[in-house]
Protein backbone atom coordinates (compact mmCIF):
# COMPACT_ATOMS: atom_id res chain seq x y z
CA UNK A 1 41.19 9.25 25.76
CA UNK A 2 38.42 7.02 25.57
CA UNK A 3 35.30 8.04 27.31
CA UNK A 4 33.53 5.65 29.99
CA UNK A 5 34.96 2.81 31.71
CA UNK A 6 37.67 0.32 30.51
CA UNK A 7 37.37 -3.11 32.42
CA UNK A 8 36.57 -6.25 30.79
CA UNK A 9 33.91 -9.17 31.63
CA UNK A 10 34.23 -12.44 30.73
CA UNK A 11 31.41 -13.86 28.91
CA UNK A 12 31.07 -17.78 28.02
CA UNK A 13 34.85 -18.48 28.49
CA UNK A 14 36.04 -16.07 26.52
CA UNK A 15 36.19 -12.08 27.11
CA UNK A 16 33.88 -9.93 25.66
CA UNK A 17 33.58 -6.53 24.72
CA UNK A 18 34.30 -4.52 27.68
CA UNK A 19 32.22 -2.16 29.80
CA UNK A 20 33.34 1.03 28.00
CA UNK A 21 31.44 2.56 25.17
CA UNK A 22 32.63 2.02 21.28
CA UNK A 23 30.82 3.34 18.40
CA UNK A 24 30.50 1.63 15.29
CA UNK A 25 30.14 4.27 11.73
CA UNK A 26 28.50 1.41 9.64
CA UNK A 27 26.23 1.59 6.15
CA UNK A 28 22.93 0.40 6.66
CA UNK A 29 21.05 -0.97 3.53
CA UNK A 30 17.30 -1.80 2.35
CA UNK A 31 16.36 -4.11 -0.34
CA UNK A 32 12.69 -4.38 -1.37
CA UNK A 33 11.76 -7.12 -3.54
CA UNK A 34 8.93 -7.44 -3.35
CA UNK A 35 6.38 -6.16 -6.57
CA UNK A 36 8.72 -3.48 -7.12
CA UNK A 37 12.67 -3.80 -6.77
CA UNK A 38 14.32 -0.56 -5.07
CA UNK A 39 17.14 -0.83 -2.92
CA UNK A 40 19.46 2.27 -0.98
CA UNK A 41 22.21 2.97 1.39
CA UNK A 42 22.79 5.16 3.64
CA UNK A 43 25.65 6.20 6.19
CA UNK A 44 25.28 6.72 10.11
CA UNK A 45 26.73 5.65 13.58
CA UNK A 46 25.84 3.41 15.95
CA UNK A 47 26.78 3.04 19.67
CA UNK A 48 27.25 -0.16 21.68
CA UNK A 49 26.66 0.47 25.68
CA UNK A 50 26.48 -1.81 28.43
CA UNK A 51 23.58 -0.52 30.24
CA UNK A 52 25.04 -0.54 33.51
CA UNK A 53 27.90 1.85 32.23
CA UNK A 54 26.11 4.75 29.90
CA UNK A 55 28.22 6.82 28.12
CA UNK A 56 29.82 9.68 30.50
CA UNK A 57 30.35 12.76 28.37
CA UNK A 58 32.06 16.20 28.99
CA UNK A 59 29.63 19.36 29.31
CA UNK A 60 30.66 20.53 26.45
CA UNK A 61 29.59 17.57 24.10
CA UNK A 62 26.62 16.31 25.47
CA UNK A 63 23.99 17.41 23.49
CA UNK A 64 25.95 14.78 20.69
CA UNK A 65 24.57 11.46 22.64
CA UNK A 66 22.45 11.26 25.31
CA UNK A 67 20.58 7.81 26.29
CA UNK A 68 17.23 8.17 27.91
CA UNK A 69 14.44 5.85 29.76
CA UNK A 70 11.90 6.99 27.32
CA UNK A 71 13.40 6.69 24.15
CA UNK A 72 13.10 2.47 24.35
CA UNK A 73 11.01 -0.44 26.13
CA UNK A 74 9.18 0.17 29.20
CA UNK A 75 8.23 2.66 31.73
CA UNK A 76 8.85 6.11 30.67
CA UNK A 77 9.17 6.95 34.35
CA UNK A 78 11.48 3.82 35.45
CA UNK A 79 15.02 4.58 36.57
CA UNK A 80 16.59 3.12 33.82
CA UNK A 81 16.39 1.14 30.71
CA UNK A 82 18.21 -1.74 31.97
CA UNK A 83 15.16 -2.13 34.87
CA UNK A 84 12.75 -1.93 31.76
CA UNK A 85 14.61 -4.76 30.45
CA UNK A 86 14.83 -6.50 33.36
CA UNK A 87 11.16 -5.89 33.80
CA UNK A 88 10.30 -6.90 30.44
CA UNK A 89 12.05 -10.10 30.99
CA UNK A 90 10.71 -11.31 34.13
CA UNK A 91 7.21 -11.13 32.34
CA UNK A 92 8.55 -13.44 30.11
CA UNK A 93 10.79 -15.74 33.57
CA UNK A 94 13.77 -15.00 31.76
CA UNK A 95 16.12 -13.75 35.08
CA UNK A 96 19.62 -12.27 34.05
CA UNK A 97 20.20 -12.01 38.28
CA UNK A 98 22.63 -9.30 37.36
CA UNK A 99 24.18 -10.32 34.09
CA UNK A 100 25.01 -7.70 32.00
CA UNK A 101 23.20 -6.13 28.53
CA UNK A 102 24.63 -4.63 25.92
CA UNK A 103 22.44 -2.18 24.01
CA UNK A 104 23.28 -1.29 20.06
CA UNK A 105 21.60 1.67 18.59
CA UNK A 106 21.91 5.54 17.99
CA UNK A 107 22.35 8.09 20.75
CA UNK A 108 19.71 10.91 21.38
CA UNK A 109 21.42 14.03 19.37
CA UNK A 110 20.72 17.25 20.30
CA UNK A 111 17.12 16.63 21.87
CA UNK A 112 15.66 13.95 19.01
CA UNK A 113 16.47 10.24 18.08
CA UNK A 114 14.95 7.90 15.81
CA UNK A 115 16.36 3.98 16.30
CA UNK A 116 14.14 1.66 13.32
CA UNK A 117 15.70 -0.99 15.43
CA UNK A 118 17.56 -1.50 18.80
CA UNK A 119 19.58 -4.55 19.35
CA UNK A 120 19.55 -5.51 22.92
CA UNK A 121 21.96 -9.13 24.08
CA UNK A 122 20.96 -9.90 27.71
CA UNK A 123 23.67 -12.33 29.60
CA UNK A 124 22.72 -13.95 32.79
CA UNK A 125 25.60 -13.86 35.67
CA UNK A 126 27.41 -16.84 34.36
CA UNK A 127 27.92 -15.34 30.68
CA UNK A 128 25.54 -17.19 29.33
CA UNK A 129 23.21 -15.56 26.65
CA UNK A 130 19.53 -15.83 28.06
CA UNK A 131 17.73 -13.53 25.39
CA UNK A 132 18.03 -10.74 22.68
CA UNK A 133 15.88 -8.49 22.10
CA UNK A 134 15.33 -6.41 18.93
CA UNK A 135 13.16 -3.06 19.34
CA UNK A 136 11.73 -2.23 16.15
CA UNK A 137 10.21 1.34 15.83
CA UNK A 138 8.03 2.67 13.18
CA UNK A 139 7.48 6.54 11.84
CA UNK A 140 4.54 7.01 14.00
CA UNK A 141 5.46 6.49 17.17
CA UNK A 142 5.00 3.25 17.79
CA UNK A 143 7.53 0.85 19.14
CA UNK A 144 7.00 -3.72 19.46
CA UNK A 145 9.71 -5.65 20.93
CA UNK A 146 10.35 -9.43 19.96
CA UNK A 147 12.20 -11.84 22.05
CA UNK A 148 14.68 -13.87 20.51
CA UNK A 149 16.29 -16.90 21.51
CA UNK A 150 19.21 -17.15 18.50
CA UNK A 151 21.53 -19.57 18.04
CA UNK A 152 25.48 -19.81 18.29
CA UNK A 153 25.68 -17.94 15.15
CA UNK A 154 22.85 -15.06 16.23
CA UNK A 155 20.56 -16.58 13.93
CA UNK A 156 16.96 -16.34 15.04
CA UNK A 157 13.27 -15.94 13.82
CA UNK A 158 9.80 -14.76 14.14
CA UNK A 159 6.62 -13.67 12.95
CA UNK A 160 6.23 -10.28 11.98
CA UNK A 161 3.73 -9.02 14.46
CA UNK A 162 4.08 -4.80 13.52
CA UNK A 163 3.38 -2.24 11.23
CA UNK A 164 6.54 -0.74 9.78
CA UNK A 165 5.66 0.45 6.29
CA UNK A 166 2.40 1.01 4.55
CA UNK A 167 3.77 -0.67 1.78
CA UNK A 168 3.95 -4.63 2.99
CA UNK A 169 1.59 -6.12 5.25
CA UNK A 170 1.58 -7.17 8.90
CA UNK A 171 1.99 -11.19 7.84
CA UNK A 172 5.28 -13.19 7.03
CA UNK A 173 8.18 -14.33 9.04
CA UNK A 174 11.42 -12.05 9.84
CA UNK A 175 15.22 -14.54 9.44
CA UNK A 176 17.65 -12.19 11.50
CA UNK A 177 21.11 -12.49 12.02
CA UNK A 178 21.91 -10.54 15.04
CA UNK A 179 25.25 -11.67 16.75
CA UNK A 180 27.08 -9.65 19.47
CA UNK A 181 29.47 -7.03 17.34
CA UNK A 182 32.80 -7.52 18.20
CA UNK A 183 35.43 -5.86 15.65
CA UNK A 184 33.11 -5.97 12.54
CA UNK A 185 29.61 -5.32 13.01
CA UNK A 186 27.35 -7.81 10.62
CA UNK A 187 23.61 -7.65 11.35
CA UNK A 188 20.79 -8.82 8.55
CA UNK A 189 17.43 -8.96 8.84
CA UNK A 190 15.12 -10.48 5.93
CA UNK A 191 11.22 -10.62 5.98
CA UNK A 192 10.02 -13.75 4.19
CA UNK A 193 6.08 -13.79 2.53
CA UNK A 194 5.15 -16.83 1.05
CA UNK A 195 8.20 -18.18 1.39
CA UNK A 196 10.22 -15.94 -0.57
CA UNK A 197 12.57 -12.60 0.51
CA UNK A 198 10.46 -9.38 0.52
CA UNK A 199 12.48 -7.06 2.24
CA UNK A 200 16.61 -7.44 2.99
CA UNK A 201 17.82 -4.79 5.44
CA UNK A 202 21.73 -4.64 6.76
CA UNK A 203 23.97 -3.46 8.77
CA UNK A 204 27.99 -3.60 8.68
CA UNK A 205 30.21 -1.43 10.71
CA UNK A 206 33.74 -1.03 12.00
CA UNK A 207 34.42 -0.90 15.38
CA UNK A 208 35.84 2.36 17.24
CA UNK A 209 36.25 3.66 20.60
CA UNK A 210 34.88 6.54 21.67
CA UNK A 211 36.58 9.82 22.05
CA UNK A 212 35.39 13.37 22.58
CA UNK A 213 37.30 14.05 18.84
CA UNK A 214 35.87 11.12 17.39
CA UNK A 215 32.28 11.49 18.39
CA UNK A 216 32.79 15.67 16.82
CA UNK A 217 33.97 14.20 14.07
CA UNK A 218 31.11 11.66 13.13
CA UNK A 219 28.25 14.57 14.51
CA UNK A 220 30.07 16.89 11.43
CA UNK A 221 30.65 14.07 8.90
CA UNK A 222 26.87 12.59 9.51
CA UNK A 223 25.11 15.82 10.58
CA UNK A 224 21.15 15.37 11.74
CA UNK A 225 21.56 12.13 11.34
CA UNK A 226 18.74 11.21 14.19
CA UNK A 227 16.16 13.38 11.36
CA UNK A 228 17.26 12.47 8.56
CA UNK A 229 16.76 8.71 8.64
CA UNK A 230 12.63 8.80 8.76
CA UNK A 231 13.27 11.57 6.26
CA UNK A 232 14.71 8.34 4.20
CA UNK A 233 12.02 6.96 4.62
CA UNK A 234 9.34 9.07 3.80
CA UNK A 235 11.58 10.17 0.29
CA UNK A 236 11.52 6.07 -0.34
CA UNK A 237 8.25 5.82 0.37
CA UNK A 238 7.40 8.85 -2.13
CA UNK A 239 8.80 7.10 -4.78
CA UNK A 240 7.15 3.99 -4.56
CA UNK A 241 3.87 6.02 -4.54
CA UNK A 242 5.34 7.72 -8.06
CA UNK A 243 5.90 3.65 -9.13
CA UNK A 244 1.91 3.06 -7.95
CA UNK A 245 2.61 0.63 -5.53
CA UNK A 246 -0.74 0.40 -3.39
CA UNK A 247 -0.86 1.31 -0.04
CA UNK A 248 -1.96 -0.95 2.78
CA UNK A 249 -4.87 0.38 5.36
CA UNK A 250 -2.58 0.72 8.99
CA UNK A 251 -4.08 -1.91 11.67
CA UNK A 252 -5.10 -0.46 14.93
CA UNK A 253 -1.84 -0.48 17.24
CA UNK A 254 -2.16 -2.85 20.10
CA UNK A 255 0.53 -2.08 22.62
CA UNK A 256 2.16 -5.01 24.32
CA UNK A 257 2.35 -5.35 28.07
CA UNK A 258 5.98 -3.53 29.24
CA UNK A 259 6.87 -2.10 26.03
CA UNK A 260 5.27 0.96 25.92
């Protein structure tokens, strides 16, 4: 039996996902181009929640997802993260007066989560899609949020405004592709310097509801798999050291209002 609730909203004349949770096992990939080709894959899950309607687990299985205030945008003491959301909005007059947001991205397990990026489409009352916002987090701690105003096709940009790897600098311009998953779930992001592809990173995913056997299942068949993707990426960042690609000095973090 699926876990959460199970009625639909419709969203721009058509109906959307519904309220209930669904989890998406998907293979996320990295490209580097840049000076030094290396490209991997690895294997996890990732849920999609409307924020209004978290996922409700049984006792026993809890410790496999939990979604906290803290772990994304905002007040770490706020009620919720939709109110961060909202919050973060309004300082940015966007009003969603109640329209709903879907959130994409992995599920505290068993105390610890690490989300690279959170995927976040915010619909005003009238279905209409007023903003998404992509959460990027780094491996020290550090979390920037950019506000994206994609078109029909989820196709957005921006400037790359963070530090995410020591390896690339905090310059060039991010083409994303983040539409709403529906069935499939397609998401690219590719960080342009000088014009040309550094960095390709995907994600592609099948959806699946969520059930107290299905969310075992994907805890045994991608175990730790909140630790082990910055271990990823400190075992890829070890090996471009052993290739003697330069590292870049890390710019002093400047926190942006409502994020952290």
């Amino acid at each position: 039996m699926p876990l959460g609730g199970d009625r639909g909203r419709v969203t721009g004349g058509h109906l959307v996902s519904d309220v209930s949770p669904v989890l998406y096992p998907c293979a996320i990939t990295h490209v580097r181009t840049a000076q030094v080709r290396r490209a991997f894959t690895y294997r996890s899950y990732l849920w999609l929640t409307d924020l209004d309607h978290l996922p409700r687990l049984p006792l026993a299985i809890r410790p496999l997802a939990a979604f906290r205030v803290e772990d994304h945008l905002g007040d770490r003491a706020a009620p919720s993260i939709r109110s961060n959301v909202e919050a973060y909005l309004g300082r940015h007059d966007i009003d969603l007066s109640g329209g709903r947001v879907l959130m994409l991205a992995s599920a505290r397990v068993l105390g610890y989560v690490f989300n690279p990026i959170s995927v976040f489409w915010c619909y005003r009352a009238d279905g209409a899609l007023a903003a998404v916002l992509a959460e990027v987090h780094n491996t020290y701690s550090q979390r920037h949020v950019y506000l994206l105003q994609p078109d029909q096709r989820g196709r957005s940009e921006a400037d790359k405004e963070f530090y995410v790897s020591p390896f690339l600098p905090v310059s060039g311009r991010y083409r994303l592709r983040l539409p709403e998953p529906g069935e499939r779930l397609r998401l690219a992001v590719t960080l342009d310097l000088d014009g040309e592809p550094a960095l390709v990173a995907g994600v592609r995913g099948t959806r699946r509801p969520v059930t107290a056997w299905r969310l075992v299942g994907y805890s045994l068949r991608f175990p730790w798999a909140s630790w082990r993707v910055p271990a990823l990426i400190r075992w890829q960042a070890i090996k471009l050291l052993a290739r003697r690609l330069p590292v870049l000095p890390r710019p002093a973090h400047r926190p942006q209002k409502g994020v952290q």
